[in-house]
C-alpha atoms as a PDB file:
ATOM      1  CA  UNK A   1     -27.917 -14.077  21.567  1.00  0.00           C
ATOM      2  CA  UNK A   2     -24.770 -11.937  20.483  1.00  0.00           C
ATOM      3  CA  UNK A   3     -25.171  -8.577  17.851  1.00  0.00           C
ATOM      4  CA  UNK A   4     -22.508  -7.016  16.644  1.00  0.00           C
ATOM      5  CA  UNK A   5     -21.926  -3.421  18.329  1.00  0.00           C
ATOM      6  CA  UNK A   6     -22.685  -0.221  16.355  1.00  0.00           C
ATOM      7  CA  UNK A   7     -19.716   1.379  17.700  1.00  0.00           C
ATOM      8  CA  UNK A   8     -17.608  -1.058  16.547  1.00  0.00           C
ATOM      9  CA  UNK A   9     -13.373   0.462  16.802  1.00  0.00           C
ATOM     10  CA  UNK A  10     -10.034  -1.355  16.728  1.00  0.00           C
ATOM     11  CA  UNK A  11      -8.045  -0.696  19.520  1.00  0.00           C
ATOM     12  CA  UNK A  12      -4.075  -0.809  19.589  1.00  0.00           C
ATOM     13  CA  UNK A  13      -2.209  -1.481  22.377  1.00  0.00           C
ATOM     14  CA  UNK A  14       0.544   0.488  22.095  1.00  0.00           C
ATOM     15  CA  UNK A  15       4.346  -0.419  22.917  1.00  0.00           C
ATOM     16  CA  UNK A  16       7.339   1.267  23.611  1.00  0.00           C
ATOM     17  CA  UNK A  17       8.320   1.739  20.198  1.00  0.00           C
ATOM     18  CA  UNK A  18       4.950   3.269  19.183  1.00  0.00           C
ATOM     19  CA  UNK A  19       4.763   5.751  22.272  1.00  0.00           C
ATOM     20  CA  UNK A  20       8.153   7.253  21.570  1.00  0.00           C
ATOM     21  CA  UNK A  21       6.973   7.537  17.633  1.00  0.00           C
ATOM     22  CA  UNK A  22       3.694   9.191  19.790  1.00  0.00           C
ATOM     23  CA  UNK A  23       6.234  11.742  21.653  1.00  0.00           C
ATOM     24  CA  UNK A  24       8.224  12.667  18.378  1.00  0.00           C
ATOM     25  CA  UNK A  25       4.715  13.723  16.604  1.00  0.00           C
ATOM     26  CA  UNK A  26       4.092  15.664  19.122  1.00  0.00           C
ATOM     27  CA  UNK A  27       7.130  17.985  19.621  1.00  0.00           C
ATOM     28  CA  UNK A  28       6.653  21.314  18.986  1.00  0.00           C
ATOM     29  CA  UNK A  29       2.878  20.890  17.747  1.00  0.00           C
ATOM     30  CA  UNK A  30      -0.187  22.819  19.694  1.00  0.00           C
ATOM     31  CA  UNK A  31      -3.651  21.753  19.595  1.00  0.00           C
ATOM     32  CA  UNK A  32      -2.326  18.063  20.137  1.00  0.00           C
ATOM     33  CA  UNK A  33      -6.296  16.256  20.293  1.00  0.00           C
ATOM     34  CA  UNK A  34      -6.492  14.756  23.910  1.00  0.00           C
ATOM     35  CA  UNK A  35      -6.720  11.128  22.679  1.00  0.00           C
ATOM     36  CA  UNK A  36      -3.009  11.839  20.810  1.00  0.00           C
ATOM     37  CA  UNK A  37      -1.455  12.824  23.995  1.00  0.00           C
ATOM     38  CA  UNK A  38      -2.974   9.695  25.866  1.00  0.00           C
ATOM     39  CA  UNK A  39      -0.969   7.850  23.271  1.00  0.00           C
ATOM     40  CA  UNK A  40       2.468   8.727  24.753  1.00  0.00           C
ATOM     41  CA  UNK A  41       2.485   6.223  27.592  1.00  0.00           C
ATOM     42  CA  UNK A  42       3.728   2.886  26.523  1.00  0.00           C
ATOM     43  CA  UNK A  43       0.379   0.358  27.257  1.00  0.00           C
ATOM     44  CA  UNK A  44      -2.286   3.166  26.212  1.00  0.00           C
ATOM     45  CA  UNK A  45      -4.778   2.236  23.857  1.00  0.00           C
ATOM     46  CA  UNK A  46      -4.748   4.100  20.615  1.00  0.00           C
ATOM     47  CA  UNK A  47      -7.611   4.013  17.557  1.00  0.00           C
ATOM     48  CA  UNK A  48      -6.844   3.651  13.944  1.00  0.00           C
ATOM     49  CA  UNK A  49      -7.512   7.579  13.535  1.00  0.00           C
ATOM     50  CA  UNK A  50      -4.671   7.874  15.995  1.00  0.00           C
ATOM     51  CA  UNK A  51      -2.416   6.182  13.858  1.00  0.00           C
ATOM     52  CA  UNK A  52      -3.681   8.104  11.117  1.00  0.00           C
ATOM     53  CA  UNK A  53      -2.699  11.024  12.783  1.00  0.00           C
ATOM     54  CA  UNK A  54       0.681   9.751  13.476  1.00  0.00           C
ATOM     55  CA  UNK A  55       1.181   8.806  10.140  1.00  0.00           C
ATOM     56  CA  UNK A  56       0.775  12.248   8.957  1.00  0.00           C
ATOM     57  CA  UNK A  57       2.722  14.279  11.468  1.00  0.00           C
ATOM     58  CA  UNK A  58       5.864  12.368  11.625  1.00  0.00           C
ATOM     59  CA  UNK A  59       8.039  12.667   8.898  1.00  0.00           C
ATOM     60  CA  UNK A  60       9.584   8.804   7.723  1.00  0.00           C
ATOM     61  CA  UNK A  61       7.015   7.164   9.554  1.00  0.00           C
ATOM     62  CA  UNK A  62       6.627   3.297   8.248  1.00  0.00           C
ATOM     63  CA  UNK A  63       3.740   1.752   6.784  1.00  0.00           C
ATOM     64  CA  UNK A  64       0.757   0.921   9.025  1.00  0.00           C
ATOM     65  CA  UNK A  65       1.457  -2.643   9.275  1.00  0.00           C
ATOM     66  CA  UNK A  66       4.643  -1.919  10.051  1.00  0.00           C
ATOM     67  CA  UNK A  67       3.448   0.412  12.893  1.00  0.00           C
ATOM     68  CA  UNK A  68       1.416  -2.225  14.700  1.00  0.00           C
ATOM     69  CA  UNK A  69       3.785  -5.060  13.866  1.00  0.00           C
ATOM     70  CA  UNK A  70       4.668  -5.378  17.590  1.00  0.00           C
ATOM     71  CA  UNK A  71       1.447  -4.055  19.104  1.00  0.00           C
ATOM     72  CA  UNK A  72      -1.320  -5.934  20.417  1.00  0.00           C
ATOM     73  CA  UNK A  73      -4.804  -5.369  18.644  1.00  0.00           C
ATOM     74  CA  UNK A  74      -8.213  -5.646  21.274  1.00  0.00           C
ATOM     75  CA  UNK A  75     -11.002  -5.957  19.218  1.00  0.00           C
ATOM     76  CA  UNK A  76     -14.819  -4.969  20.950  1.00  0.00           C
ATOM     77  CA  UNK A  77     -16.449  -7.957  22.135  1.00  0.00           C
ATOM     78  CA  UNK A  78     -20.124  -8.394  20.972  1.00  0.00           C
ATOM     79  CA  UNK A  79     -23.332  -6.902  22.970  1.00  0.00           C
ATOM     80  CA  UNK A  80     -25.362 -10.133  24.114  1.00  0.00           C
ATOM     81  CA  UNK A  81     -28.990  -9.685  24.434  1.00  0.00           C
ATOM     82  CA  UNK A  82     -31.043 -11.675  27.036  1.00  0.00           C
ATOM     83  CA  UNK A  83     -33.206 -14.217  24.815  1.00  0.00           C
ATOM     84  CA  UNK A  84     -36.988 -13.545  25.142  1.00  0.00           C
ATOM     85  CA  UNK A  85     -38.228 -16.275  27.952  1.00  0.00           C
ATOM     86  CA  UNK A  86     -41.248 -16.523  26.455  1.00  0.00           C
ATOM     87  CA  UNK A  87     -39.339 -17.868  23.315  1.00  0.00           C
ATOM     88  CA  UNK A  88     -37.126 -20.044  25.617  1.00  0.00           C
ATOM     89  CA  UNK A  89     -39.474 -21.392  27.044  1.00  0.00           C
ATOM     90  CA  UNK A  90     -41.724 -22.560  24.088  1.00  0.00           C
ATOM     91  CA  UNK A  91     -38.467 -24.153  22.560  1.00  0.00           C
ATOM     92  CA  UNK A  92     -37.593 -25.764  25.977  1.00  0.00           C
ATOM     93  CA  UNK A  93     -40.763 -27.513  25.897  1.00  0.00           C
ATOM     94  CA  UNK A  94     -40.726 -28.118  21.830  1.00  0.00           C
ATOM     95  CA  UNK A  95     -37.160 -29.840  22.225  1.00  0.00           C
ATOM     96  CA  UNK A  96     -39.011 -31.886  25.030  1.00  0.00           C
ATOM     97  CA  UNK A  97     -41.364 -32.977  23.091  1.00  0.00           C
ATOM     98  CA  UNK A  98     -39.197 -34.126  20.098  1.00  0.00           C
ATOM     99  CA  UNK A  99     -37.298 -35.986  22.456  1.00  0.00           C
ATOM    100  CA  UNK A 100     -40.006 -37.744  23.746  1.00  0.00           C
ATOM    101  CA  UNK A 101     -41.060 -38.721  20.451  1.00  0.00           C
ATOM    102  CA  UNK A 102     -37.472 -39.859  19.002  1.00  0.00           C
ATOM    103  CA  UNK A 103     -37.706 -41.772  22.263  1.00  0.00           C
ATOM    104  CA  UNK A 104     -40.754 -43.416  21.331  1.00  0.00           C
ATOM    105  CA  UNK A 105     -39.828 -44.157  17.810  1.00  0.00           C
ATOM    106  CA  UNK A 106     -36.223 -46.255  18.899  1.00  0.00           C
ATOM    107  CA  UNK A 107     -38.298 -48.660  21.428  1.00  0.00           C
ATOM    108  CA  UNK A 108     -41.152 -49.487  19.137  1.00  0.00           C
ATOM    109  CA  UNK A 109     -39.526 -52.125  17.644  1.00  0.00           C
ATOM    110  CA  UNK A 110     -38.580 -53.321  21.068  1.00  0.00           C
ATOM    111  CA  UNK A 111     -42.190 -53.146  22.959  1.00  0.00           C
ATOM    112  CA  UNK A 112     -43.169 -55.163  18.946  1.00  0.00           C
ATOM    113  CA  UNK A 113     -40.560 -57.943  19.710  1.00  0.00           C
ATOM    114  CA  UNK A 114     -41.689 -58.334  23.433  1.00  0.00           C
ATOM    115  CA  UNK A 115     -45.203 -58.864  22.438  1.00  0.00           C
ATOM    116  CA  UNK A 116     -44.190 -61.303  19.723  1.00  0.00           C
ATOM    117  CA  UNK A 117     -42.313 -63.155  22.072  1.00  0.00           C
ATOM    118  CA  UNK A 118     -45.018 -63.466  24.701  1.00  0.00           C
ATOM    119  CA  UNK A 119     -47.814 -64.632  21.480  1.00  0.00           C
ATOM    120  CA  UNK A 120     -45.082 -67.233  20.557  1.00  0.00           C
ATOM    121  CA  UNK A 121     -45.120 -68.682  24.141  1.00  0.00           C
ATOM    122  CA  UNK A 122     -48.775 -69.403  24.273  1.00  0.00           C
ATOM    123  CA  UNK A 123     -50.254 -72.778  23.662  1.00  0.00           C
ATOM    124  CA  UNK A 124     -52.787 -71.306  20.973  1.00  0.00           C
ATOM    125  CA  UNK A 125     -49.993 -69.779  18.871  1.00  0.00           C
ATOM    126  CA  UNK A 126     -48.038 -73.555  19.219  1.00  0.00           C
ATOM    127  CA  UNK A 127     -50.824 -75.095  18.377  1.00  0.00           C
ATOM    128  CA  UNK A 128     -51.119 -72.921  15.108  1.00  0.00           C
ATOM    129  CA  UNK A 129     -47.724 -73.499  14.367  1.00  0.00           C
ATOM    130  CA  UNK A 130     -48.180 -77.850  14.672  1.00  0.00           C
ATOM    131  CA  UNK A 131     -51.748 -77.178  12.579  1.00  0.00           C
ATOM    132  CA  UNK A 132     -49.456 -75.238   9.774  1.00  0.00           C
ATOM    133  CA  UNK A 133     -47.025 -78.081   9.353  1.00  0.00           C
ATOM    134  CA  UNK A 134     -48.700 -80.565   9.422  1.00  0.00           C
ATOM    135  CA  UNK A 135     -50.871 -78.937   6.540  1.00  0.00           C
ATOM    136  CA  UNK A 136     -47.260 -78.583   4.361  1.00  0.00           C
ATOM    137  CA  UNK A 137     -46.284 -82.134   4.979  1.00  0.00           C
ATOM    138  CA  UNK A 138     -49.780 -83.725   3.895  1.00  0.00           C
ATOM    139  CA  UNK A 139     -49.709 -80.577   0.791  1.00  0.00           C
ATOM    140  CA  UNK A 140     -46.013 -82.084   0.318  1.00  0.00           C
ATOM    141  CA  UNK A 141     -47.772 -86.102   0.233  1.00  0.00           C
ATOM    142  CA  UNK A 142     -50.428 -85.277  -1.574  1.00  0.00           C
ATOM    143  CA  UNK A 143     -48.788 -83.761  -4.325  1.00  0.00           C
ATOM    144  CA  UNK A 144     -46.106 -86.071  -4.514  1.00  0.00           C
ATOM    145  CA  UNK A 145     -48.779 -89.057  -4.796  1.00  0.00           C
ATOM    146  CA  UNK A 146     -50.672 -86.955  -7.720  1.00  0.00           C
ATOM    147  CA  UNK A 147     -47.527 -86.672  -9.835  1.00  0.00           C
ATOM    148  CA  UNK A 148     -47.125 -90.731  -9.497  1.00  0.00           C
ATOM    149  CA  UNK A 149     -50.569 -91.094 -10.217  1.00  0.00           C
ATOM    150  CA  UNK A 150     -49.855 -89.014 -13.750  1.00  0.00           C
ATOM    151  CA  UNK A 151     -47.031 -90.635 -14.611  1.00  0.00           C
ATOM    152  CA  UNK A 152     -48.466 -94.261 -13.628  1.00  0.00           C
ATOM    153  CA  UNK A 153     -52.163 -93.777 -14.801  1.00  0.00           C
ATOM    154  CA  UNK A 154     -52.793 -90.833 -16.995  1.00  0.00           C
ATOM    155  CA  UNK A 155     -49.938 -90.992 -19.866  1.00  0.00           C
ATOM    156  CA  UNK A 156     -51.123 -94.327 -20.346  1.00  0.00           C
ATOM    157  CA  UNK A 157     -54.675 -93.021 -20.914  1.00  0.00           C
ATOM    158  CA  UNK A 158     -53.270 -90.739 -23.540  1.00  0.00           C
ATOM    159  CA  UNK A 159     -50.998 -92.753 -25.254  1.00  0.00           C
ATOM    160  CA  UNK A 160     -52.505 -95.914 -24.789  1.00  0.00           C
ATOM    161  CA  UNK A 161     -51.064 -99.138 -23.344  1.00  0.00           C
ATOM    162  CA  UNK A 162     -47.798 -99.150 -22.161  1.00  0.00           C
ATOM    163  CA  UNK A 163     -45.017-101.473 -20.623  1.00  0.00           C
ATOM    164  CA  UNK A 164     -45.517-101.674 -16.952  1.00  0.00           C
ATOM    165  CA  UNK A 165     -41.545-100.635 -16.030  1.00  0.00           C
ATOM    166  CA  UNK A 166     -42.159 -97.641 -18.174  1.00  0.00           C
ATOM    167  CA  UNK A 167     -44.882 -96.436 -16.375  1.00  0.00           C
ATOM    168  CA  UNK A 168     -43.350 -96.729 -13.416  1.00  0.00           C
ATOM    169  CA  UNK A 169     -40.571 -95.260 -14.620  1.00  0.00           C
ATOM    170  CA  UNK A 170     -42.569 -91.885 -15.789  1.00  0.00           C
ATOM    171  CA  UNK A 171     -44.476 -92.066 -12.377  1.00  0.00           C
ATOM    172  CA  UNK A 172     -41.267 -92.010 -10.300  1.00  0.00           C
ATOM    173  CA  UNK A 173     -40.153 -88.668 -12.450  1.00  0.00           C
ATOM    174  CA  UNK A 174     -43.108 -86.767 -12.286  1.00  0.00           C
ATOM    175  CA  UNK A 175     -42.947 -87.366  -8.647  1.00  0.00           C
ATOM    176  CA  UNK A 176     -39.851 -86.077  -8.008  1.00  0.00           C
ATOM    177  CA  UNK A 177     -39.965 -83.053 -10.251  1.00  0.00           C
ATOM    178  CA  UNK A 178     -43.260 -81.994  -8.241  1.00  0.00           C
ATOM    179  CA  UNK A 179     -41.107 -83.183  -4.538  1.00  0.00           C
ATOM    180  CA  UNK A 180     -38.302 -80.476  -5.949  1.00  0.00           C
ATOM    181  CA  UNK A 181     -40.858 -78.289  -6.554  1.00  0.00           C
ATOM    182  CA  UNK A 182     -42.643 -78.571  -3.562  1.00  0.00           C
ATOM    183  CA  UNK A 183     -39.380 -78.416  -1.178  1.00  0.00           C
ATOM    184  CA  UNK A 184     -38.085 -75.638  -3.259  1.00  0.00           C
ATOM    185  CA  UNK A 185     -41.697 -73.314  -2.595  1.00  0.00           C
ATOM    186  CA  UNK A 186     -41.372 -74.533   0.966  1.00  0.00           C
ATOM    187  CA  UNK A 187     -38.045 -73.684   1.988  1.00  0.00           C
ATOM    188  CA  UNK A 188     -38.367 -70.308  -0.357  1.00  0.00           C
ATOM    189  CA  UNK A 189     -42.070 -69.531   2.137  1.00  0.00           C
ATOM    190  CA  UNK A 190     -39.921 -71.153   5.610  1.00  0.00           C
ATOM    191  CA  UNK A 191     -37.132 -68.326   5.047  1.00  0.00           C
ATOM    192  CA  UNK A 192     -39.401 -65.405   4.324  1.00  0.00           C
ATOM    193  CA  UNK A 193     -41.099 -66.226   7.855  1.00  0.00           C
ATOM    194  CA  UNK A 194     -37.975 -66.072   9.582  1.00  0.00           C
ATOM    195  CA  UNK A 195     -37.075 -63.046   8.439  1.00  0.00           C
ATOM    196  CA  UNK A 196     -38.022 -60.079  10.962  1.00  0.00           C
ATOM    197  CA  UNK A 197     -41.335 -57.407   9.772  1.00  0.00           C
ATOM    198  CA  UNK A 198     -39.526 -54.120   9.753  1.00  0.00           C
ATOM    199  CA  UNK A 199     -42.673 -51.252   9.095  1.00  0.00           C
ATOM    200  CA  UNK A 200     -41.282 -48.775   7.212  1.00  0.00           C
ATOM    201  CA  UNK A 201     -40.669 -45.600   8.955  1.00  0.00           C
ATOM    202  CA  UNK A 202     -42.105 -42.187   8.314  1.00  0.00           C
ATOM    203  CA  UNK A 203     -40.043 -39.528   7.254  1.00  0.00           C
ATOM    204  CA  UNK A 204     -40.328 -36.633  10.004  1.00  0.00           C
ATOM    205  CA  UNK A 205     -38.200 -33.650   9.778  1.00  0.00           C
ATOM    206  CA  UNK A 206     -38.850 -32.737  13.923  1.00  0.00           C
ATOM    207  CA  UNK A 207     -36.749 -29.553  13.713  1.00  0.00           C
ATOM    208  CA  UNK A 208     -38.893 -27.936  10.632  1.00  0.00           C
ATOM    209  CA  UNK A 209     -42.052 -28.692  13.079  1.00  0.00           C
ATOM    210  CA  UNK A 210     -39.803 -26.961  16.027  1.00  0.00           C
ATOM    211  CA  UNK A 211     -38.883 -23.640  13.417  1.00  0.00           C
ATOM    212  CA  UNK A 212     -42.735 -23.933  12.477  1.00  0.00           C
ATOM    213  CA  UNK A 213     -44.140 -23.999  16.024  1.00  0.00           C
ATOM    214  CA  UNK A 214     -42.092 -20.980  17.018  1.00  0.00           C
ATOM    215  CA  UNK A 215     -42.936 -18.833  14.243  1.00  0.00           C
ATOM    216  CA  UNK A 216     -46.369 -19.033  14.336  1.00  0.00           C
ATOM    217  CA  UNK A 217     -47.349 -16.537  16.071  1.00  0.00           C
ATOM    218  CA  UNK A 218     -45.365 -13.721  14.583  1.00  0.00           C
ATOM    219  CA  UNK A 219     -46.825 -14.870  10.686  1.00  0.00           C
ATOM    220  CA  UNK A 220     -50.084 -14.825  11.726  1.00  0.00           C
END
């Protein structure tokens, strides 16, 4: 963990250029502060108050960007603090954990699949299957038979007697509006089965538990 230092100062590297404008300040001046007459050797490191200082005691002296135009500026690098192991620890392990559960969560749907796979190859779950279609092929017969049987038989007991080709006739199209029907509903129920269960997946925000778990003991 980095802070930013309280003692915080821009440093100047000075050049040749800047120590001679260092050297001119200085002629003929007493009390010269120690850190001004450190600035008179070309490479020193000078402060902005140094430049300040220059600034003021040398007569045509150039703006301050001009000054440091061809200087090189050293800024302080931050203080690091060791992080508290205690705290490193406890998120060590809480990443660790999240891990293992994002782990968990991508192979569920695999271990799923691989049991599905192993039900489908047993002779119960074949024999299930042969029970099932053979239940939507007599459904598929029966209701077929019932729509001939209406057209055939029960208009005629509605409307009285009727011409034998007609009847025939109405049987055959009830028939095979309830056969569309039927293979319509079929094929419709066929393709939702094929189609793989995907369970709907909770919504988990693992870092907010991770920023929760830590904090806990300093808000309580």
């Amino acid at each position: 963990m980095t802070v930013a230092s309280d003692s915080f100062q821009l440093m100047i590297k000075l050049n040749r250029e800047m120590a001679e404008a260092f050297k001119e300040a200085m002629e003929g001046k007493e009390d010269i502060p120690e850190s001004i007459k450190m600035c008179s050797k070309e490479g020193n490191l000078a402060t902005v108050d140094d430049i300040t200082w220059l600034h003021s005691n040398k007569k045509s002296t150039p703006a301050f960007h001009e000054l440091i135009s061809g200087c090189e500026l050293q800024l302080p690098k931050p203080i690091e603090t060791p992080r508290n192991p205690e705290l490193e620890a406890r998120i060590q392990r809480l990443k660790a954990e999240q891990e293992e559960r994002e782990y968990r969560r991508m192979i569920k749907n695999v271990e799923s699949t691989k049991r599905a796979r192993i039900q489908e190859d047993s002779i119960g779950f074949q024999l299930r299957q042969i029970n099932r279609q053979l239940l939507a092929i007599l459904q598929f017969v029966f209701s077929v038979a019932a729509g001939f049987m209406f057209g055939f038989f029960g208009v005629q007991f509605m409307t009285g007697e009727l011409d034998f080709g007609f009847r025939l006739l109405l049987g055959v199209i009830c028939s095979l509006i309830i056969a569309l029907a039927e293979i319509y509903f079929l094929a419709k129920k066929l393709a939702e089965e094929d189609e793989p269960y995907v369970p709907p997946q909770p919504i988990t925000d693992g870092w907010r538990d991770v920023v929760y778990y830590i904090m806990r003991p300093f808000t309580s």
